[in-house]
N, C-alpha and C. Protein backbone atom coordinates (compact mmCIF):
# COMPACT_ATOMS: atom_id res chain seq x y z
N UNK A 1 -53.04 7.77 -45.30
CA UNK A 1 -52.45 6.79 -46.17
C UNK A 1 -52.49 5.44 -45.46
N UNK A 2 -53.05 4.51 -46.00
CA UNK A 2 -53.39 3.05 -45.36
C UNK A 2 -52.27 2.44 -45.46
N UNK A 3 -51.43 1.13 -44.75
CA UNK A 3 -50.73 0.57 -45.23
C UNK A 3 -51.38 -0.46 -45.84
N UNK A 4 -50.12 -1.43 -46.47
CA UNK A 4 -50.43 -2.29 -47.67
C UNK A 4 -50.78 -3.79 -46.72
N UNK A 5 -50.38 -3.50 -45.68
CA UNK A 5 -49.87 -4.77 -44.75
C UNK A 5 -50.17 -4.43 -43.55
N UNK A 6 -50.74 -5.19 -42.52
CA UNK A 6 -51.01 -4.95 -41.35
C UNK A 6 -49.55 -5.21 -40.52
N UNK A 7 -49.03 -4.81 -39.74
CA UNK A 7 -48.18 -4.70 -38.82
C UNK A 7 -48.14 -6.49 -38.23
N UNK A 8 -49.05 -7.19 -37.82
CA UNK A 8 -49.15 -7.64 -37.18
C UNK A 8 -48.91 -9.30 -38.05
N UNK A 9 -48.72 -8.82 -39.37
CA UNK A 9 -48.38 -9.62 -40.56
C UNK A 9 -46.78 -9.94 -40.07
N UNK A 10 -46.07 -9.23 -39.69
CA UNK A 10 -44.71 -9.10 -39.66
C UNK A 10 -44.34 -9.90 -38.75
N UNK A 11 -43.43 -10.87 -39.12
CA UNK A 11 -42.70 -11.89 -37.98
C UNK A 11 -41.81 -10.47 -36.91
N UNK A 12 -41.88 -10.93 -35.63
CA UNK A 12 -41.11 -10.39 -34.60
C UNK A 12 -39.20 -10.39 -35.33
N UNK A 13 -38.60 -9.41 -35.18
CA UNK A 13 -37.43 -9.14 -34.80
C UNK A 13 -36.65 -9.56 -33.88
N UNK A 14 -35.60 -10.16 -34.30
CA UNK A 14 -34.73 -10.89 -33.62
C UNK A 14 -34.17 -9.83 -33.11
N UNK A 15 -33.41 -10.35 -31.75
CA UNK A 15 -33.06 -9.48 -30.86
C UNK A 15 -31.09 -9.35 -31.29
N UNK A 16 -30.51 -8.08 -31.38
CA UNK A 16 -29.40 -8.25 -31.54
C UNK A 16 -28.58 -8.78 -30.76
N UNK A 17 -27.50 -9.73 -31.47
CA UNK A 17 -26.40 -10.30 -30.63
C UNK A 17 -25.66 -9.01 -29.57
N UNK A 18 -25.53 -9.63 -28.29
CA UNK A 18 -24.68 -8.74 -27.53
C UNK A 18 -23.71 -8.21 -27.79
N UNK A 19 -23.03 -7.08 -27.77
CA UNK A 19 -21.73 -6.68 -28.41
C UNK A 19 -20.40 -7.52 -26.82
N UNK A 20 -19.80 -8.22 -27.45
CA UNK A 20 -19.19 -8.55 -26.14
C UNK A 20 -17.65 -8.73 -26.73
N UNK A 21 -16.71 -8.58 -25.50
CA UNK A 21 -15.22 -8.22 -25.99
C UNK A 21 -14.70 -9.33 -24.69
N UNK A 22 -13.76 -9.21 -24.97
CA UNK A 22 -13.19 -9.76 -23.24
C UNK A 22 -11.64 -9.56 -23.19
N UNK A 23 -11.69 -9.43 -21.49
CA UNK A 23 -10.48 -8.35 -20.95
C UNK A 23 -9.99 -8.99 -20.09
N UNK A 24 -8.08 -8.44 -19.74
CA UNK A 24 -7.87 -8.62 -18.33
C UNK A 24 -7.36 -7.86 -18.09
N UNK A 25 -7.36 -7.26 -16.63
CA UNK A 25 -7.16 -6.99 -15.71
C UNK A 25 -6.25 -7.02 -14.74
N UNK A 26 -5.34 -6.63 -14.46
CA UNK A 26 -4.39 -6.66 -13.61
C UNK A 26 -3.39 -4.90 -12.99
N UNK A 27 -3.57 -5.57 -11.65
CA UNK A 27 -3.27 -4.46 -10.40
C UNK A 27 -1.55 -4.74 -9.91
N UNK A 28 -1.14 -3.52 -9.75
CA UNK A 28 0.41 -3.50 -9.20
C UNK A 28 0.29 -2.52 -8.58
N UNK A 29 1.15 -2.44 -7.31
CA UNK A 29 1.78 -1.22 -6.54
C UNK A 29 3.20 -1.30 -6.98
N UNK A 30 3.87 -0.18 -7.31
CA UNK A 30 5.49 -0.10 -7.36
C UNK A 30 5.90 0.74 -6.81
N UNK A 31 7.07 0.99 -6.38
CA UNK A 31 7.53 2.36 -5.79
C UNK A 31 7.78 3.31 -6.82
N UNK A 32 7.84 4.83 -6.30
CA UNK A 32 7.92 5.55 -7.33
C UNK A 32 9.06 5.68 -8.18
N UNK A 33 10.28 5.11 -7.44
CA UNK A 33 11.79 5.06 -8.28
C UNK A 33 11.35 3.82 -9.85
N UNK A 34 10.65 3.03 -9.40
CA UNK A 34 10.43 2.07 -10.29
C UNK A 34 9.42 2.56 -11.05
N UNK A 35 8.34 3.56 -10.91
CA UNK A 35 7.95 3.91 -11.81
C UNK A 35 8.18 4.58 -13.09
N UNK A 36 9.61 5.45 -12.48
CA UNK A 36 10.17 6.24 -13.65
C UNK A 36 10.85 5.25 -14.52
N UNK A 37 11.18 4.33 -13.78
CA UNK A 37 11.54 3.14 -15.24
C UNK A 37 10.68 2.61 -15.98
N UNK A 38 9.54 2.08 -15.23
CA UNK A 38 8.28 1.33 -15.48
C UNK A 38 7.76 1.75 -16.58
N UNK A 39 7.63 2.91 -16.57
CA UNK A 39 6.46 4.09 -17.85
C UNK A 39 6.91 4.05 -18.97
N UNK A 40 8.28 3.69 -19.32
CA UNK A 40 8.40 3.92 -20.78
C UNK A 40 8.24 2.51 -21.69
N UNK A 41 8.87 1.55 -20.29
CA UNK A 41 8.63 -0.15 -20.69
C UNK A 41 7.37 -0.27 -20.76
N UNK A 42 6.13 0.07 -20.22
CA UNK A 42 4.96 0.50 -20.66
C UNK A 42 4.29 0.85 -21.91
N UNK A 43 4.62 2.02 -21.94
CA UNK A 43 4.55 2.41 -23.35
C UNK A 43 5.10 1.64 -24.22
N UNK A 44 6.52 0.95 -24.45
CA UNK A 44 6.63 -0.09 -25.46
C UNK A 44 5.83 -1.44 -25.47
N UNK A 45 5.12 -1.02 -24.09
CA UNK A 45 4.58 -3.02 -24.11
C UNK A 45 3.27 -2.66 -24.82
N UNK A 46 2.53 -1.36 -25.13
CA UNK A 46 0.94 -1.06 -25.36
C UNK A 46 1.70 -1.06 -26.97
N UNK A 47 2.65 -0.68 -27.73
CA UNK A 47 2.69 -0.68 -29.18
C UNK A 47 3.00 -1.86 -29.57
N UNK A 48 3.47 -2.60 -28.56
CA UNK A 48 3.68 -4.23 -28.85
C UNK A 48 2.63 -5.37 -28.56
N UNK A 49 1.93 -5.37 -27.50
CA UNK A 49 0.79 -6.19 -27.82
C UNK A 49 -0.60 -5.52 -28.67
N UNK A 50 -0.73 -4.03 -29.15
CA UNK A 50 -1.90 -3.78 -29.56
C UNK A 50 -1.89 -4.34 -31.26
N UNK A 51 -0.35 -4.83 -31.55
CA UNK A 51 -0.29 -5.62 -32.74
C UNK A 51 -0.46 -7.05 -32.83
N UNK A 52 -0.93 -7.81 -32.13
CA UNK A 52 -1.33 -8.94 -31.52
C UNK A 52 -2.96 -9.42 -32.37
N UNK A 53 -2.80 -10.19 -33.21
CA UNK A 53 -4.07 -10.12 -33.84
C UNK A 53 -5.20 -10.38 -32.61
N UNK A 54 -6.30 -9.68 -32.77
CA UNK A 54 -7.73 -9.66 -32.20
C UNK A 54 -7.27 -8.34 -30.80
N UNK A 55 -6.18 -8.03 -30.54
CA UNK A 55 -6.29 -7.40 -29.35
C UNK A 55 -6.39 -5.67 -29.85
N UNK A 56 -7.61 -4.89 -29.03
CA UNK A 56 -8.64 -3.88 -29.19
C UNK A 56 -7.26 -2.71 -28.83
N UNK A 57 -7.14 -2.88 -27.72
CA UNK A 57 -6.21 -1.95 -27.01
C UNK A 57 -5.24 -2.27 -25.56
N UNK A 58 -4.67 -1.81 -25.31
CA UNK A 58 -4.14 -2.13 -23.97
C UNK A 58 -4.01 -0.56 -23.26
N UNK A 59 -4.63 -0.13 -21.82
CA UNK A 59 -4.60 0.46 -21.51
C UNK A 59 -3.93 0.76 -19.75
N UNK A 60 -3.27 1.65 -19.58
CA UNK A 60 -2.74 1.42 -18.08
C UNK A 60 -3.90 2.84 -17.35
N UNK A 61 -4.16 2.60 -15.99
CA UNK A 61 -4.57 3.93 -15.17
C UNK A 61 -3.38 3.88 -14.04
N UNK A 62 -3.70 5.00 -13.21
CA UNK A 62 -2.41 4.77 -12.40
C UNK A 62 -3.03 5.76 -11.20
N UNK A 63 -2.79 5.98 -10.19
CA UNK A 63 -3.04 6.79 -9.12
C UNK A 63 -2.36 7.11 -8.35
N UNK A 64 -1.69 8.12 -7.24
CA UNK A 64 -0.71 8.12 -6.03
C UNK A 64 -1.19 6.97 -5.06
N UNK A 65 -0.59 6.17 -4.86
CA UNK A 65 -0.94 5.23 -3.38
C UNK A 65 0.50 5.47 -2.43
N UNK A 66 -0.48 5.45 -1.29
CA UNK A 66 1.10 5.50 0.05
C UNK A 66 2.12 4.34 0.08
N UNK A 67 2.01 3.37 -0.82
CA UNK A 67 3.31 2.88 -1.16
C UNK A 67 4.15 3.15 -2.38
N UNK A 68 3.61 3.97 -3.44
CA UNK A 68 4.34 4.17 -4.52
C UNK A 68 3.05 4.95 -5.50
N UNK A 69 2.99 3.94 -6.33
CA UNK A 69 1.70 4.19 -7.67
C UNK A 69 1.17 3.22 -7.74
N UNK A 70 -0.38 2.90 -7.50
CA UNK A 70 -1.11 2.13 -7.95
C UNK A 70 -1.44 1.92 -9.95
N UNK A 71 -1.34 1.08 -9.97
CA UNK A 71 -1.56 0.66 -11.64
C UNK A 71 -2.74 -0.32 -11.58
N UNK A 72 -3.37 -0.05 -13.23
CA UNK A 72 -4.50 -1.05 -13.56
C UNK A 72 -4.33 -1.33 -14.82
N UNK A 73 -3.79 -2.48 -15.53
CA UNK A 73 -3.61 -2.26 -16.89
C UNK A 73 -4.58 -3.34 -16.89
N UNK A 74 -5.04 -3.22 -18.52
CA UNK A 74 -6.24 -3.61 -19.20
C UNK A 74 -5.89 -3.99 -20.53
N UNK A 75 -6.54 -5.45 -20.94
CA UNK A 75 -6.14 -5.57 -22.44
C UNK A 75 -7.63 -5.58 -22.65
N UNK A 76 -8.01 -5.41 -23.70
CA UNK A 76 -9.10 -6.17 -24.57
C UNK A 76 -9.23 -6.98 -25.92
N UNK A 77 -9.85 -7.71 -26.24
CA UNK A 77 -9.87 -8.87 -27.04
C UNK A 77 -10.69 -9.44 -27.69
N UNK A 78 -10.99 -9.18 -29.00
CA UNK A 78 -12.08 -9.53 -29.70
C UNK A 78 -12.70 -11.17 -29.46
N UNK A 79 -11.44 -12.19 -28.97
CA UNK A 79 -12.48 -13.60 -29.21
C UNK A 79 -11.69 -13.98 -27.66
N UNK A 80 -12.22 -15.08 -27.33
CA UNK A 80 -11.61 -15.84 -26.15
C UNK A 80 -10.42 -16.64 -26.39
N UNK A 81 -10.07 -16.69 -28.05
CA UNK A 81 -9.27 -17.93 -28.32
C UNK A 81 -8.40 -16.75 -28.22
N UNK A 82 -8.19 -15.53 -28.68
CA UNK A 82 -7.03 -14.59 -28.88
C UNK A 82 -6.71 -14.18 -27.64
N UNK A 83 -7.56 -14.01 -26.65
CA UNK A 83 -6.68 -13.91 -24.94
C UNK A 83 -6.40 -14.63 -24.73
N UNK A 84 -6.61 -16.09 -25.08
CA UNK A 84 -5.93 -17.27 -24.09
C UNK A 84 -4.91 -17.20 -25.13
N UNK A 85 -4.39 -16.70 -26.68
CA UNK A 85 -3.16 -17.43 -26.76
C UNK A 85 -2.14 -16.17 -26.34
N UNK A 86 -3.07 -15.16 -26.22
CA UNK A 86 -1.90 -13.98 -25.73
C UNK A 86 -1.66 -14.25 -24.22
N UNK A 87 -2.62 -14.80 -23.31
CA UNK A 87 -1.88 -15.11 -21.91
C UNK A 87 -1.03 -16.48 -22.00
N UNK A 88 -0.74 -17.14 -22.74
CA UNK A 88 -0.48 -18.39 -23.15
C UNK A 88 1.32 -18.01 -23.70
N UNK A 89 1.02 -17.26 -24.54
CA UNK A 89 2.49 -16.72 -25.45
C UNK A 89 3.02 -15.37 -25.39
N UNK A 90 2.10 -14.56 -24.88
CA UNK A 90 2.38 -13.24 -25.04
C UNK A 90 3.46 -12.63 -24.02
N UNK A 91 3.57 -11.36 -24.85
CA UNK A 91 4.39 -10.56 -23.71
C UNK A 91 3.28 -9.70 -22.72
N UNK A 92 3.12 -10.05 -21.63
CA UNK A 92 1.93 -9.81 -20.59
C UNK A 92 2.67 -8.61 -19.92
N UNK A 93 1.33 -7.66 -19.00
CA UNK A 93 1.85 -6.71 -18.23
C UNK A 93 2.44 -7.62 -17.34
N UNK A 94 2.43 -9.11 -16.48
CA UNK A 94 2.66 -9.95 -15.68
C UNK A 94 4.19 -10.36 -15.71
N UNK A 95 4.15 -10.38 -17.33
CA UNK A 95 5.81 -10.89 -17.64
C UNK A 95 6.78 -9.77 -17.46
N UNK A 96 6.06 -8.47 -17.55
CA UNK A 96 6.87 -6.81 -18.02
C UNK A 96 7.06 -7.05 -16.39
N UNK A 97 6.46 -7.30 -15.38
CA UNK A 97 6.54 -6.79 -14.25
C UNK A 97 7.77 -7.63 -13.41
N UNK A 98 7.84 -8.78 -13.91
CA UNK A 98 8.35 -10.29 -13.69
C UNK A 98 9.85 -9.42 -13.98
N UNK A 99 10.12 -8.95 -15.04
CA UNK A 99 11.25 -8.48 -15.64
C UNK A 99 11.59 -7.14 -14.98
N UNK A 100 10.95 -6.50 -14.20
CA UNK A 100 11.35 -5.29 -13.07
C UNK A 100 11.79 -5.81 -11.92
N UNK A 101 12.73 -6.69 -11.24
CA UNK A 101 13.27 -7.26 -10.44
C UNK A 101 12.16 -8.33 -9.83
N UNK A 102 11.93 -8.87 -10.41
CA UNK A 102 10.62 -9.52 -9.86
C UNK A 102 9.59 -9.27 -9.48
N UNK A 103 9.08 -8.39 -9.87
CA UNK A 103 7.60 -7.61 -9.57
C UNK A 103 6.56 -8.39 -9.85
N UNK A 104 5.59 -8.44 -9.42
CA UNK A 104 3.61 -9.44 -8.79
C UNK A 104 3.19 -8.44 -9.51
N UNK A 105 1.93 -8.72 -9.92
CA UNK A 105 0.61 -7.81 -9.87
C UNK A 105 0.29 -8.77 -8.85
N UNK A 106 -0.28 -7.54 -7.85
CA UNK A 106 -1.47 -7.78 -6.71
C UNK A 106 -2.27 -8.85 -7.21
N UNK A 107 -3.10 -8.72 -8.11
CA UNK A 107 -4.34 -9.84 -8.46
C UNK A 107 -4.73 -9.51 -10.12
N UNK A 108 -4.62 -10.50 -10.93
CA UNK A 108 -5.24 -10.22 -12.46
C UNK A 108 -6.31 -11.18 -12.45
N UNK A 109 -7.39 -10.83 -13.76
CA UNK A 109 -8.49 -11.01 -13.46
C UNK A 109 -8.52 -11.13 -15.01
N UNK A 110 -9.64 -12.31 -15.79
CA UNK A 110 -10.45 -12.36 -16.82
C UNK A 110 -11.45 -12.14 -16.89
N UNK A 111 -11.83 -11.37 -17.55
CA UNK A 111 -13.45 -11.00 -17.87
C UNK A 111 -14.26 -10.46 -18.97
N UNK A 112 -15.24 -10.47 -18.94
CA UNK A 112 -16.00 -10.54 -20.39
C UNK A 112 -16.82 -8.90 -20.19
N UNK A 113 -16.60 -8.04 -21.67
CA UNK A 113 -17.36 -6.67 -21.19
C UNK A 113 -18.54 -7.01 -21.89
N UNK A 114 -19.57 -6.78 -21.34
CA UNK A 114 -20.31 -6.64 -22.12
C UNK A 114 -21.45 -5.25 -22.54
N UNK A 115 -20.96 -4.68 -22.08
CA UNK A 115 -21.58 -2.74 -22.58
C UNK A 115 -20.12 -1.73 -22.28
């Protein structure tokens, strides 16, 4: 069966836009007494910012470290304007931690996923 059209008739295909999101990042050590408090204020802070227009999810990991529990919480964010007004206004893992007797994250971080 011949085609009607040579292949070579056909303009090239545009290449798809990148799928891209963007995230932050942020690290805490706590002791473990503070974790048993920590986890549930947690859990209320992931049903409270995942209603945040444009924000994907908020996720925590956690591990044993020899000072307590290492944490990594994670937001994601459909545009750049919706993370900057959620680090801008929001209730942050930064502020949740601020409100545990003054608790740091180690280091938070912005960044863009892109796969």
């Amino acid at each position: 069966m011949a085609m009607s059209q040579p292949a070579s008739d056909f303009s090239p295909l545009e290449p798809a836009p990148p799928f891209v999101s963007y995230a932050t990042m942020s690290e805490a050590t706590v002791a473990v007494d503070v974790w048993e408090a920590l986890y549930p204020a947690l859990q209320a802070l992931k049903g409270h910012v995942q209603e945040y227009p444009g924000c994907q999810k908020l996720e925590v990991y956690v591990r044993p470290d020899p000072d307590g529990v290492l944490l990594h919480c994670y937001t994601i964010w459909d545009t750049p304007s919706q993370l900057e007004a959620f680090l801008e206004r929001g209730y942050t893992f930064e502020r949740l931690l601020a409100d545990f007797d003054g608790l740091e994250a180690q280091r938070s971080l912005i960044m863009e996923r892109v796969f």
